[in-house]
N, C-alpha and C. Protein backbone atom coordinates (compact mmCIF):
# COMPACT_ATOMS: atom_id res chain seq x y z
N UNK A 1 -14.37 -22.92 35.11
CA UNK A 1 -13.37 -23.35 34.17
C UNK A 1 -13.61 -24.83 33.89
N UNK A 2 -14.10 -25.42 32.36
CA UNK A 2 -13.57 -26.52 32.19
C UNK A 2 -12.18 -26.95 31.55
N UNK A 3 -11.96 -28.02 31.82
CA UNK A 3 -10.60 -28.54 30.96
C UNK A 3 -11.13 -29.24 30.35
N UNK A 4 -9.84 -29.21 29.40
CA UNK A 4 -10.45 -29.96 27.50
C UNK A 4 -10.67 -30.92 27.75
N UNK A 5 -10.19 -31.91 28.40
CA UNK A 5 -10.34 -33.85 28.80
C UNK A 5 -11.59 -33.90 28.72
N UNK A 6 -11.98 -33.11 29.93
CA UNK A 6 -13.37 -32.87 30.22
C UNK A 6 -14.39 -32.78 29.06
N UNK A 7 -14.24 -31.40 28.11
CA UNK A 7 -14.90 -31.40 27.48
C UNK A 7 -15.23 -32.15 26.41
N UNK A 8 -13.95 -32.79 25.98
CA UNK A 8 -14.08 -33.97 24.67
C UNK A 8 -14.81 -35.00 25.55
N UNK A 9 -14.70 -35.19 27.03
CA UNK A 9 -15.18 -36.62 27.61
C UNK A 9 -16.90 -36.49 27.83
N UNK A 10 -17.17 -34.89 27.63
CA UNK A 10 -18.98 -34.73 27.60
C UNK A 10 -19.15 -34.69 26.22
N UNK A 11 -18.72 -35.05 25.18
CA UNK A 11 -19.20 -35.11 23.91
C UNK A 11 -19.66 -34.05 23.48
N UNK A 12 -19.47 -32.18 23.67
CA UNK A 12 -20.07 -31.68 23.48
C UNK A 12 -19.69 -31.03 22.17
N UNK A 13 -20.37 -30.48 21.17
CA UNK A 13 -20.29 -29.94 20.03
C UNK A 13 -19.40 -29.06 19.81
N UNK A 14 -17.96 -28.61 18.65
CA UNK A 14 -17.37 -27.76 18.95
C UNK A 14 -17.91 -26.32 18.74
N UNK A 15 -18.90 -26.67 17.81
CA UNK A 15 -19.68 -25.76 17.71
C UNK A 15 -20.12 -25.01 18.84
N UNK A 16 -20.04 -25.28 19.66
CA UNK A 16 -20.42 -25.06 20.92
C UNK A 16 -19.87 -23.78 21.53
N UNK A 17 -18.52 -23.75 21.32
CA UNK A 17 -17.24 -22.83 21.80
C UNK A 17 -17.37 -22.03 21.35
N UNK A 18 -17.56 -20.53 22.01
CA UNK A 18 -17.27 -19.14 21.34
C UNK A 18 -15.80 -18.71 22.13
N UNK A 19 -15.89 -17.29 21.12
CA UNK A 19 -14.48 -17.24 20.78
C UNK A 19 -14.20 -16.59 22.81
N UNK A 20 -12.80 -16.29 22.94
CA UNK A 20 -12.31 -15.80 24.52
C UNK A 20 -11.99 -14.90 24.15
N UNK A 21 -11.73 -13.61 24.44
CA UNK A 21 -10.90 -12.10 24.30
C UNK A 21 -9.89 -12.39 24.63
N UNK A 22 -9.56 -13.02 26.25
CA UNK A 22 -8.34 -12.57 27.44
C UNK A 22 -7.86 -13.84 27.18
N UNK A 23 -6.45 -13.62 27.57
CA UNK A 23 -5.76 -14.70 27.98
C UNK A 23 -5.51 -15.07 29.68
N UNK A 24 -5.41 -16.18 29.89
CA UNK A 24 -5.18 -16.99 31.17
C UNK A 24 -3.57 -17.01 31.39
N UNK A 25 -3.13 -16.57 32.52
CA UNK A 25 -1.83 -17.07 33.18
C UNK A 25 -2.04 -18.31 34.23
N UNK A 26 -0.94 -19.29 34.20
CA UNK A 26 -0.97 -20.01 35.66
C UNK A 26 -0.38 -19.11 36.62
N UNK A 27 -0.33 -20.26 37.78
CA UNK A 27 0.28 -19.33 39.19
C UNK A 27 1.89 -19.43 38.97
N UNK A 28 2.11 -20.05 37.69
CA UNK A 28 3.67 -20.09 37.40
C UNK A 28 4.22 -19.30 36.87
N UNK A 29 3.53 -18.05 35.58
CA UNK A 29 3.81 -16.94 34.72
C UNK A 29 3.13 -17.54 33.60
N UNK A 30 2.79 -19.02 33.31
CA UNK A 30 3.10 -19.16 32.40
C UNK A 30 1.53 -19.10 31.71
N UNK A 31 1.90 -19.17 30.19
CA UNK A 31 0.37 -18.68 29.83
C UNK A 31 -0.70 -20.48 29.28
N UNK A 32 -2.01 -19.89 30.10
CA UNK A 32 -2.90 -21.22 29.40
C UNK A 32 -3.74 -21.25 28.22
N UNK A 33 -3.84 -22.01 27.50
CA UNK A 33 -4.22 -22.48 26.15
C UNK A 33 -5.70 -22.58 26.40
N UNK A 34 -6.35 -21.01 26.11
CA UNK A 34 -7.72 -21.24 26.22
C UNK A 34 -8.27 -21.20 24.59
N UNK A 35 -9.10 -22.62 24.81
CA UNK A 35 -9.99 -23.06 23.56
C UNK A 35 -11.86 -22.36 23.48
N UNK A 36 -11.87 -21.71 24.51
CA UNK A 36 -12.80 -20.55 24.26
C UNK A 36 -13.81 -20.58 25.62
N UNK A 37 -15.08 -20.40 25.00
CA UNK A 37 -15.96 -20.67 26.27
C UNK A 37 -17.53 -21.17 26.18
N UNK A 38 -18.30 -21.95 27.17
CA UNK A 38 -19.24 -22.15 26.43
C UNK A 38 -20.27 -22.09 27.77
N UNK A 39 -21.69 -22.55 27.15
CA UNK A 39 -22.65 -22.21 28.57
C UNK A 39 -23.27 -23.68 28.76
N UNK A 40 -23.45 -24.20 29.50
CA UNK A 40 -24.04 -25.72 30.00
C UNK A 40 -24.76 -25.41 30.95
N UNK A 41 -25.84 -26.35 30.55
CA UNK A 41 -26.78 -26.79 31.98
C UNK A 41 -26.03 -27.32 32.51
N UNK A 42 -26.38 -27.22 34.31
CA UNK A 42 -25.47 -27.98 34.99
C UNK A 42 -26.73 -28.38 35.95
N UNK A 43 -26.81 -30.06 36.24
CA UNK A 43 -27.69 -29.83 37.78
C UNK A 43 -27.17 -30.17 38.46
N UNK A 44 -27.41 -29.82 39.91
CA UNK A 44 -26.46 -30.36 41.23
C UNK A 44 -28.07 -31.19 41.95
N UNK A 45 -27.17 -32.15 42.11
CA UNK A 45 -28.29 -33.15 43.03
C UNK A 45 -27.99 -33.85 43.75
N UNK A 46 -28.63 -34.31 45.03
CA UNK A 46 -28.29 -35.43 45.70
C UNK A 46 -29.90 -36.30 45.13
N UNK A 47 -29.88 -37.21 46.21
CA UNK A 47 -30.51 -38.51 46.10
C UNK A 47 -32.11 -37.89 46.16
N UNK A 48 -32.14 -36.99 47.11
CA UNK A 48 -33.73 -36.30 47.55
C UNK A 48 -34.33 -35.14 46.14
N UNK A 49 -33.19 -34.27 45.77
CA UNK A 49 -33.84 -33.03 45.58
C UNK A 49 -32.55 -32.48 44.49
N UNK A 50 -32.81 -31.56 43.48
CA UNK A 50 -32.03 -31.19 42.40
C UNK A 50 -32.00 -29.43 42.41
N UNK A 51 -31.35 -29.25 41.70
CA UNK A 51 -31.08 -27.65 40.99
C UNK A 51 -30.42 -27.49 39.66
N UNK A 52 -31.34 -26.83 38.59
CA UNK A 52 -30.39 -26.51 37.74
C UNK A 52 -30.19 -25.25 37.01
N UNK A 53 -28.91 -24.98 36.98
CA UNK A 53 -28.22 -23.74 36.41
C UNK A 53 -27.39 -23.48 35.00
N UNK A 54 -27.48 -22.50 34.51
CA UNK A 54 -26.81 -22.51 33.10
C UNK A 54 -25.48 -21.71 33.99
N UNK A 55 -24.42 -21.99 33.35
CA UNK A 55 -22.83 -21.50 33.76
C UNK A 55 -22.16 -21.44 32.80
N UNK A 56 -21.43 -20.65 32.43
CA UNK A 56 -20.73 -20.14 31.62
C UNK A 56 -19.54 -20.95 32.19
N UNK A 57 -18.92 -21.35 31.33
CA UNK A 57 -17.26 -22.11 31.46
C UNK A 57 -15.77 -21.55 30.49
N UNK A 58 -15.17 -21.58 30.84
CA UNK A 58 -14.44 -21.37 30.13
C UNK A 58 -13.55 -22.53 30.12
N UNK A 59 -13.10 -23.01 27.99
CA UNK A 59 -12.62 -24.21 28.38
C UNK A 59 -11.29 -24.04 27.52
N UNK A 60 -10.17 -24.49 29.10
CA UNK A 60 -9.21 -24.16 28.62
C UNK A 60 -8.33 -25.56 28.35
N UNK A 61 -6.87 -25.90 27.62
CA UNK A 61 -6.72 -27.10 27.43
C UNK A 61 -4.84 -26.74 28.24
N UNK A 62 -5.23 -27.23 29.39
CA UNK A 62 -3.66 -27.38 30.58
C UNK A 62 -3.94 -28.77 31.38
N UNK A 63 -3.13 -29.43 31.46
CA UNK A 63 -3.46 -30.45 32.74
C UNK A 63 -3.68 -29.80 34.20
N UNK A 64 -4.56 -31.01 34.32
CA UNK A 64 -5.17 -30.91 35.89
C UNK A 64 -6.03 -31.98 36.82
N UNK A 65 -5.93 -32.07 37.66
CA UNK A 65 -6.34 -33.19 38.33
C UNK A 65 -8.05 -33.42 38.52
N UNK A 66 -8.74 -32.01 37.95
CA UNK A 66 -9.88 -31.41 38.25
C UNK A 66 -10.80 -31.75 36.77
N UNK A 67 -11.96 -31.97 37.06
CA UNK A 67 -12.82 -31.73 35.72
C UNK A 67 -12.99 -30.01 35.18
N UNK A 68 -13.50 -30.31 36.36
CA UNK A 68 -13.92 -28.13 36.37
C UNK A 68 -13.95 -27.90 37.27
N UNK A 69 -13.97 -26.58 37.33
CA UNK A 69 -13.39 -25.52 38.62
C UNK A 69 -14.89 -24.33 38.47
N UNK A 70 -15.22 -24.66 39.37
CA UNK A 70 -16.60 -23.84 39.90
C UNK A 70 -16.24 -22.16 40.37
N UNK A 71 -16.18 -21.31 39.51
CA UNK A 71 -15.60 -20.17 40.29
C UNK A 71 -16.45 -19.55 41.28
N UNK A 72 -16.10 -18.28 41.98
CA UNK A 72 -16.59 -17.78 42.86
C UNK A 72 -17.97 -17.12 42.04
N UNK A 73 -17.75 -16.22 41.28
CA UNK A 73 -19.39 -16.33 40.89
C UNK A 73 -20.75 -16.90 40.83
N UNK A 74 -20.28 -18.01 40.45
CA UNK A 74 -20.94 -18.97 40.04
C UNK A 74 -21.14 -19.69 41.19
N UNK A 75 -20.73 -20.43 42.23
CA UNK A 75 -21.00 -20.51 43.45
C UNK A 75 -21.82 -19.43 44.63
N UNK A 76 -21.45 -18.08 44.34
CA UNK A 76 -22.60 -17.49 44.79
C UNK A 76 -23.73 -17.42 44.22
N UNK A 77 -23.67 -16.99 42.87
CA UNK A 77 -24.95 -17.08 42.31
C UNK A 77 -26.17 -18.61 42.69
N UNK A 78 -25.07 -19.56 43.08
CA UNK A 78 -25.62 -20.56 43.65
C UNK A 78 -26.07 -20.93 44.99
N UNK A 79 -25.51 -20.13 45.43
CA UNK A 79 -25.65 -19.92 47.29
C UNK A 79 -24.94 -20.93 47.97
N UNK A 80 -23.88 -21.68 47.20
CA UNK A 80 -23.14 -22.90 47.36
C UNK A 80 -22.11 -22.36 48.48
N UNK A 81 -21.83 -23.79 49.31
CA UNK A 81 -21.25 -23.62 50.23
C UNK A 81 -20.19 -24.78 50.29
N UNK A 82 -18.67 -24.84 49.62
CA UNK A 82 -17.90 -25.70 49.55
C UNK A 82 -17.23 -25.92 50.40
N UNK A 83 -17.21 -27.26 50.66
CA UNK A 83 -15.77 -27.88 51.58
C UNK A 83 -14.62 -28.55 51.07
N UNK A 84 -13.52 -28.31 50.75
CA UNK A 84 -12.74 -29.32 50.13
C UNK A 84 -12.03 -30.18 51.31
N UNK A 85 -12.19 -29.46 52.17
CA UNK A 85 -11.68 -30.72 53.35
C UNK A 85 -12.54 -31.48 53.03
N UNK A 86 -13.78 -31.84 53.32
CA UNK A 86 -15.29 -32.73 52.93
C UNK A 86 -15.10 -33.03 51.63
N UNK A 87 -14.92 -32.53 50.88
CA UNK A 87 -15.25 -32.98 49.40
C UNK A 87 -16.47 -32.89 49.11
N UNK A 88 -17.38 -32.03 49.72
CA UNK A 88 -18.80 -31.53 49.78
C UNK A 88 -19.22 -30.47 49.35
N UNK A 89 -20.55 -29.94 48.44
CA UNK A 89 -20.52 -28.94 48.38
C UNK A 89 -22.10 -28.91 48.46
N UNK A 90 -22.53 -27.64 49.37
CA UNK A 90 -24.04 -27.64 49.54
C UNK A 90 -24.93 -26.60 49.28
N UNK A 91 -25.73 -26.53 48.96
CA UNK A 91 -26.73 -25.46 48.21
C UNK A 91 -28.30 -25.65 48.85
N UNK A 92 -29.11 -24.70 48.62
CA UNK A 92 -30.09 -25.02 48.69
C UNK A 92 -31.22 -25.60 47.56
N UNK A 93 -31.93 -26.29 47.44
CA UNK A 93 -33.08 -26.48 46.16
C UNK A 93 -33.88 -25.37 46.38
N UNK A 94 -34.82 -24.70 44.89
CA UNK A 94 -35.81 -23.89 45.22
C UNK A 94 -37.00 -24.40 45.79
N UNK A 95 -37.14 -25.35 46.68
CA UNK A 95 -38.18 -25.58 47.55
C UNK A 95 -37.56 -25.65 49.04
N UNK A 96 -35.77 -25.00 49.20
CA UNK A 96 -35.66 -24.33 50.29
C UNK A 96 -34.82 -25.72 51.22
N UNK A 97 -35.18 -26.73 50.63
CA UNK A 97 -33.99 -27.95 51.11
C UNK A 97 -32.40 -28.01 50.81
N UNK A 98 -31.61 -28.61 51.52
CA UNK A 98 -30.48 -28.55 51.24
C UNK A 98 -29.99 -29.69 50.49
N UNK A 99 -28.90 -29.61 49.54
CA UNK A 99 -28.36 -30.31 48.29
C UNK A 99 -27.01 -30.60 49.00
N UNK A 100 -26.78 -31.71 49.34
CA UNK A 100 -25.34 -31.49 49.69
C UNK A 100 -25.21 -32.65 48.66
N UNK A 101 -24.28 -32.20 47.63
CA UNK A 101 -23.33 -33.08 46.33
C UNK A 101 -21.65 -33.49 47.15
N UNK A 102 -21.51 -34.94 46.84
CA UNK A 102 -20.49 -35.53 47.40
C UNK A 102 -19.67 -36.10 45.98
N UNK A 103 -18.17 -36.15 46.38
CA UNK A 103 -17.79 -36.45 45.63
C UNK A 103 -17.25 -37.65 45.58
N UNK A 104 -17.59 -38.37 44.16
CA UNK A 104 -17.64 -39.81 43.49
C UNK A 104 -16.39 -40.27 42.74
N UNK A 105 -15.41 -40.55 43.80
CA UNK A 105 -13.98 -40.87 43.12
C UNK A 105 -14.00 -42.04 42.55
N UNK A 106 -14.48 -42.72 42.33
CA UNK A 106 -14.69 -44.28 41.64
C UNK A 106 -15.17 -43.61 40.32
N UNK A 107 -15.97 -42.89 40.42
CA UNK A 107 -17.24 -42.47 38.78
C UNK A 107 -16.26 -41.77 38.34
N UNK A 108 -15.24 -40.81 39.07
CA UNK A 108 -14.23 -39.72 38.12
C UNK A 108 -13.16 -40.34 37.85
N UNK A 109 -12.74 -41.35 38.61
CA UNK A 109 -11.11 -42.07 37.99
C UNK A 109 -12.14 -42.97 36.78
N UNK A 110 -12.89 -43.42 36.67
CA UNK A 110 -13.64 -44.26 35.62
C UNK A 110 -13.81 -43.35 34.40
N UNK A 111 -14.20 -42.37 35.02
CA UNK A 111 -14.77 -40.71 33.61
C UNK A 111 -13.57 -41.00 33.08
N UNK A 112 -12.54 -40.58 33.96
CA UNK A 112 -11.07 -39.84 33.46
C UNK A 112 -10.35 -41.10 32.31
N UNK A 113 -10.97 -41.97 32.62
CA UNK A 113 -9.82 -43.15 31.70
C UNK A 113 -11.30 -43.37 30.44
N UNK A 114 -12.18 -42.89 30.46
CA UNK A 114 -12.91 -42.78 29.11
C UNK A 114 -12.77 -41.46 27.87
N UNK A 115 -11.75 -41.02 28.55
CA UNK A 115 -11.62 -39.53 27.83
C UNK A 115 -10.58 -39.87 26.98
């Protein structure tokens, strides 16, 4: 899942967005304002070694404290292994090393006020 902030804050084309069938509920009843869905490269990297994946997103426009939300698919398909206690999330590269991506609260409160 991306959110719209997000997506206006990657500059990406609206062109971009195909249309959604389903609608989204929150965990409240209430219903979310999905603006469709789209596919992005994504790479995950640390400092040593990279990976990259195309992911389907769906981008919906609700507040949230989150850029995007990595679903369970998509994390297996990645072989990803998240911690949110850590704020870590680790994968392997296809040369069989491990990727552990940390998260950069200085770079996202900075993202978030360019959007």
């Amino acid at each position: 899942m991306l959110f719209w902030e997000m997506f206006l804050g990657l500059q990406i084309s609206l062109g971009q967005l195909r249309y959604f069938y389903d609608c989204l509920v929150k965990f409240t009843g209430d219903q979310v304002e999905v603006r469709g869905y789209t596919n992005l490269r994504m790479t995950f990297s640390d400092e040593d070694v990279a990976r990259t994946f195309t992911i389907k997103y769906i981008v919906v426009n609700t507040p949230s404290a989150y850029n995007f939300l990595l679903g369970r698919p998509s994390r297996n398909r990645l072989g990803a292994v998240p911690s949110t206690f850590h704020m870590k999330l680790k994968l392997h590269s296809l040369e069989g090393k491990v990727i552990t991506m940390r998260v950069d609260q200085k770079w996202c409160a900075s993202a978030m006020k360019t959007v």
